[in-house]
N, C-alpha and C. Protein backbone atom coordinates (compact mmCIF):
# COMPACT_ATOMS: atom_id res chain seq x y z
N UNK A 1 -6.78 7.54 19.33
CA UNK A 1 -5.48 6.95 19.49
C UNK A 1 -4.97 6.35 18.19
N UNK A 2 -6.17 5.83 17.27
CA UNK A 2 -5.14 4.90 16.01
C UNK A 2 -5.28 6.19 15.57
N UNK A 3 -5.56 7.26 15.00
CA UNK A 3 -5.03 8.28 14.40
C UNK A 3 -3.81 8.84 14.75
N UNK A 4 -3.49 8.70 15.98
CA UNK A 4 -1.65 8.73 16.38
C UNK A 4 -1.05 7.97 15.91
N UNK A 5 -1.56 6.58 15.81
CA UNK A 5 -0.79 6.10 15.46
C UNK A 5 -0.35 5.90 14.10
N UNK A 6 -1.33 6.19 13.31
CA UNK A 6 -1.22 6.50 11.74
C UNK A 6 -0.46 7.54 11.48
N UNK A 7 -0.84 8.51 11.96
CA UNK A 7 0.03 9.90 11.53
C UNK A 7 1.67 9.55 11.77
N UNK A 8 1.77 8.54 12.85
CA UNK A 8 3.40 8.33 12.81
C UNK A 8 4.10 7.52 12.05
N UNK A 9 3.07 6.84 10.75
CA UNK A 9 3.70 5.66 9.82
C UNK A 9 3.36 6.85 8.52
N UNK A 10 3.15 8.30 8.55
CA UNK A 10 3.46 8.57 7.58
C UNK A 10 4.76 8.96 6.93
N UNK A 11 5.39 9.21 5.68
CA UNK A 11 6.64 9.64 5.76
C UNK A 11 7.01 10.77 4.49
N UNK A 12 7.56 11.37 4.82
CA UNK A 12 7.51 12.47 3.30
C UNK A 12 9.01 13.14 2.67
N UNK A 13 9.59 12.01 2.51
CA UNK A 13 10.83 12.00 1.71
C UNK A 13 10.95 12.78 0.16
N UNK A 14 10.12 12.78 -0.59
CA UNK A 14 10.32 13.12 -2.07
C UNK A 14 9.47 14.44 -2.17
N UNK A 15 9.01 14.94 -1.14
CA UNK A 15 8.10 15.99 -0.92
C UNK A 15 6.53 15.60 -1.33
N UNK A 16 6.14 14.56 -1.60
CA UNK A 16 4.76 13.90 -1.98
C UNK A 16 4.07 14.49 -0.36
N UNK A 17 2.89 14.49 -0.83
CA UNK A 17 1.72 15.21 0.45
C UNK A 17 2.17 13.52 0.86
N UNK A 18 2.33 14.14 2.18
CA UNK A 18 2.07 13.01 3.52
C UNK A 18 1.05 11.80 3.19
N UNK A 19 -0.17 11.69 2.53
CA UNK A 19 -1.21 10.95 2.47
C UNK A 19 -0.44 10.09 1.24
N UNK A 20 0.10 10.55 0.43
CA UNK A 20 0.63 9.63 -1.15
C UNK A 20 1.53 9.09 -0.64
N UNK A 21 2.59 9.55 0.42
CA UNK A 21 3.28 8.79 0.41
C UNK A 21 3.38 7.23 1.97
N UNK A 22 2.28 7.77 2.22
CA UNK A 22 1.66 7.01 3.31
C UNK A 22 2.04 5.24 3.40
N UNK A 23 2.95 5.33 4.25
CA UNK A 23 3.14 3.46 4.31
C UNK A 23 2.26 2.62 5.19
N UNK A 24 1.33 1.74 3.85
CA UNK A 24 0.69 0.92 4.43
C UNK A 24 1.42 -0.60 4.68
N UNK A 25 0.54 -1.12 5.80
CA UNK A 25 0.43 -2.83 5.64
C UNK A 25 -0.39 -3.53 4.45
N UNK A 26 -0.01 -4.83 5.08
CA UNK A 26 -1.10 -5.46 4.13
C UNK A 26 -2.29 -5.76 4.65
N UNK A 27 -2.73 -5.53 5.68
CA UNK A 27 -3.58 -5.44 6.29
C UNK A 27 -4.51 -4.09 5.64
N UNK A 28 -4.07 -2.97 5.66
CA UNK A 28 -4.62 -1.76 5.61
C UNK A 28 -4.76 -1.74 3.89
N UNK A 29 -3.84 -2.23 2.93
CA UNK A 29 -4.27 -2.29 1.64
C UNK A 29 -5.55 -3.73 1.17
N UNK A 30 -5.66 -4.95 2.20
CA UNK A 30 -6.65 -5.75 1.50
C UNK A 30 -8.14 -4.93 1.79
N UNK A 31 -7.77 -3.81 3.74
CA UNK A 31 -8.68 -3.03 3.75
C UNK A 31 -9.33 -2.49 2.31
N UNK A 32 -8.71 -1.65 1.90
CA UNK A 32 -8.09 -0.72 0.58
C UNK A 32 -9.24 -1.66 -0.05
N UNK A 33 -8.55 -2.88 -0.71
CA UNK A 33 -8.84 -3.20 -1.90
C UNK A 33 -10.01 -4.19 -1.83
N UNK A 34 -10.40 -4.46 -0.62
CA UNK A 34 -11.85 -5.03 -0.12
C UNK A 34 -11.30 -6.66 -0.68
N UNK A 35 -10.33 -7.50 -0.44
CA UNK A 35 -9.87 -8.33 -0.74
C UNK A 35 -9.37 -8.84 0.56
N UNK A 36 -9.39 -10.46 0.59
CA UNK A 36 -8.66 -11.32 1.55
C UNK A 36 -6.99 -10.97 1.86
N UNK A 37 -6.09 -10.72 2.80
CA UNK A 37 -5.30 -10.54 3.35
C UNK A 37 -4.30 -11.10 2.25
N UNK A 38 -4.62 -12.99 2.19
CA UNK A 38 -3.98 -13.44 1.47
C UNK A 38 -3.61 -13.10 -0.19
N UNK A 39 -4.80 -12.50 -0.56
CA UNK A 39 -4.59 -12.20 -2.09
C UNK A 39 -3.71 -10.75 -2.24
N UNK A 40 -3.50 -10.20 -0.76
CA UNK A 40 -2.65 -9.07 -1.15
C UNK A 40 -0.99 -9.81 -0.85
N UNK A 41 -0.93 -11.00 -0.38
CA UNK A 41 0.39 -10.98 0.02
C UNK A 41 0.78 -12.11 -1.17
N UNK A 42 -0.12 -12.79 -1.98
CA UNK A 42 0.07 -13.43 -3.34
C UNK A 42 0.49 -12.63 -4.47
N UNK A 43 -0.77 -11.41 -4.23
CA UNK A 43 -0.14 -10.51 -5.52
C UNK A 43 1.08 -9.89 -5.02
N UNK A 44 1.55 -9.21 -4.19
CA UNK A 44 3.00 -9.07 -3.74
C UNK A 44 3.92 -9.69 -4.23
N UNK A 45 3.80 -11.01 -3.85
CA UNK A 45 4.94 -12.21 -4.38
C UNK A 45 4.92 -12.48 -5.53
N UNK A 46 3.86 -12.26 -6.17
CA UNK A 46 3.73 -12.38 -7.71
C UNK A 46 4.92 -11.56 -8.36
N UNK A 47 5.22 -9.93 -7.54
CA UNK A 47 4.94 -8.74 -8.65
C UNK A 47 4.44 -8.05 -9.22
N UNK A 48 3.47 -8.52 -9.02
CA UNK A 48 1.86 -7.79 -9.62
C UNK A 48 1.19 -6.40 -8.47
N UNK A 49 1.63 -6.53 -7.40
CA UNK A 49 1.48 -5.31 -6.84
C UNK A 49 2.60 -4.69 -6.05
N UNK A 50 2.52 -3.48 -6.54
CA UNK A 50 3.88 -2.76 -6.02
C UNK A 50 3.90 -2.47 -4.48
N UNK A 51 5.14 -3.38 -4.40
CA UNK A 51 5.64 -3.08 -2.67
C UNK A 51 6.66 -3.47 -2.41
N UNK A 52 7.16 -3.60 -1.29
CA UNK A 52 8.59 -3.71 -0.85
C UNK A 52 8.40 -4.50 0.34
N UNK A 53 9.75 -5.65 0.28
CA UNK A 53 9.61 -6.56 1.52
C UNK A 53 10.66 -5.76 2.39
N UNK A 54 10.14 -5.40 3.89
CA UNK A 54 11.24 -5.33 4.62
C UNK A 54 11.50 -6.43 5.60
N UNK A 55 12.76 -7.19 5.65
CA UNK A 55 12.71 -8.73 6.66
C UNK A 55 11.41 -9.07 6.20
N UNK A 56 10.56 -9.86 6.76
CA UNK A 56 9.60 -10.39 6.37
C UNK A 56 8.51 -9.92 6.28
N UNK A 57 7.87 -8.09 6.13
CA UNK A 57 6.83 -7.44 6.15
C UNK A 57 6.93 -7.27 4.77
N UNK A 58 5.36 -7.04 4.60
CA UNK A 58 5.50 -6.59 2.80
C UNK A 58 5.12 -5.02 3.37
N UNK A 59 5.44 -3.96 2.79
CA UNK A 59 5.10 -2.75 2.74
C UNK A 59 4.49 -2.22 1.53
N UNK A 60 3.38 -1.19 1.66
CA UNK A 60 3.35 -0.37 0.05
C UNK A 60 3.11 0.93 0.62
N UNK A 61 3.05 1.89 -0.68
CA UNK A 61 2.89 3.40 -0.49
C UNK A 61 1.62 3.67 -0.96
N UNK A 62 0.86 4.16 -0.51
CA UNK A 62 -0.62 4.77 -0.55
C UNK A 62 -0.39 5.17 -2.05
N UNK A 63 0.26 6.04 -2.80
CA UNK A 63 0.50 6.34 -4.04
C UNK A 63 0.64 5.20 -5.29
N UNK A 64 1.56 4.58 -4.80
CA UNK A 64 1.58 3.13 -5.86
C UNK A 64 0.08 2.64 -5.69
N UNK A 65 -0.57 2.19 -4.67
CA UNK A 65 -1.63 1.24 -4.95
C UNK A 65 -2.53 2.07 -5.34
N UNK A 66 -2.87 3.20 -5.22
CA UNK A 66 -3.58 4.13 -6.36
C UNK A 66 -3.25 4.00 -7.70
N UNK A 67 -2.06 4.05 -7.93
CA UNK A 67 -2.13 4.34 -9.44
C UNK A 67 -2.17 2.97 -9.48
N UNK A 68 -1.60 1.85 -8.96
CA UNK A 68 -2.13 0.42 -9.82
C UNK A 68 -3.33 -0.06 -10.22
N UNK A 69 -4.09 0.94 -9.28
CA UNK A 69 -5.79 0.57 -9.48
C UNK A 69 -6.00 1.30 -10.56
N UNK A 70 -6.04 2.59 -10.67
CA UNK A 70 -5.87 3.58 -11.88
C UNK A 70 -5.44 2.84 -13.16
N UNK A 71 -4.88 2.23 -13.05
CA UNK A 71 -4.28 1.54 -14.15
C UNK A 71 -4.49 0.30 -14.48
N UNK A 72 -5.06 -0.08 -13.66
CA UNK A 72 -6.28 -2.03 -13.55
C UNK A 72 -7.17 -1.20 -14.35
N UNK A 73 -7.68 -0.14 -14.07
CA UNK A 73 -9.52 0.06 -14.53
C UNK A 73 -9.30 0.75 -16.08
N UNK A 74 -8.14 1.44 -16.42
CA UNK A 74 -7.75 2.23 -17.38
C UNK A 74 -7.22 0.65 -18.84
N UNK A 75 -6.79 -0.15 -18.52
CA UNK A 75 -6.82 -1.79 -19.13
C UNK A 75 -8.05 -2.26 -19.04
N UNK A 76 -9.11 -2.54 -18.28
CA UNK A 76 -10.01 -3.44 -18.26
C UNK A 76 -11.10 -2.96 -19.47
């Protein structure tokens, strides 16, 4: 059943494979980033991680938080 329900928060506007352009929560990115809930909705507000507020949800795209990591480890 959550695989239904995932497959229906994907979206594929720019022609990106379904998976890149995949809209997560912040829930599903601190998943992601093996981090507290809160440090994904700090770095959000910061700017520091790419996403988008809709009304009061933060959203991101499976693609951005890849390459931001890509690009944390490619600096460090």
């Amino acid at each position: 059943m959550n695989d239904a329900i995932t497959a229906t928060t994907k979206v594929n506007l720019d022609g990106a494979s379904s998976s890149d352009s995949e809209i997560l929560t912040v829930l599903d990115v601190a998943r992601f980033l093996r981090v507290p809930k809160s440090t994904v909705y700090k770095l959000a507000r910061l700017g520091q991680l790419p996403a988008s507020k809709i009304g009061k949800h933060w959203r991101f795209l499976r693609r951005d938080i890849h390459d931001w990591m890509h690009n944390r480890t490619q600096q460090g």
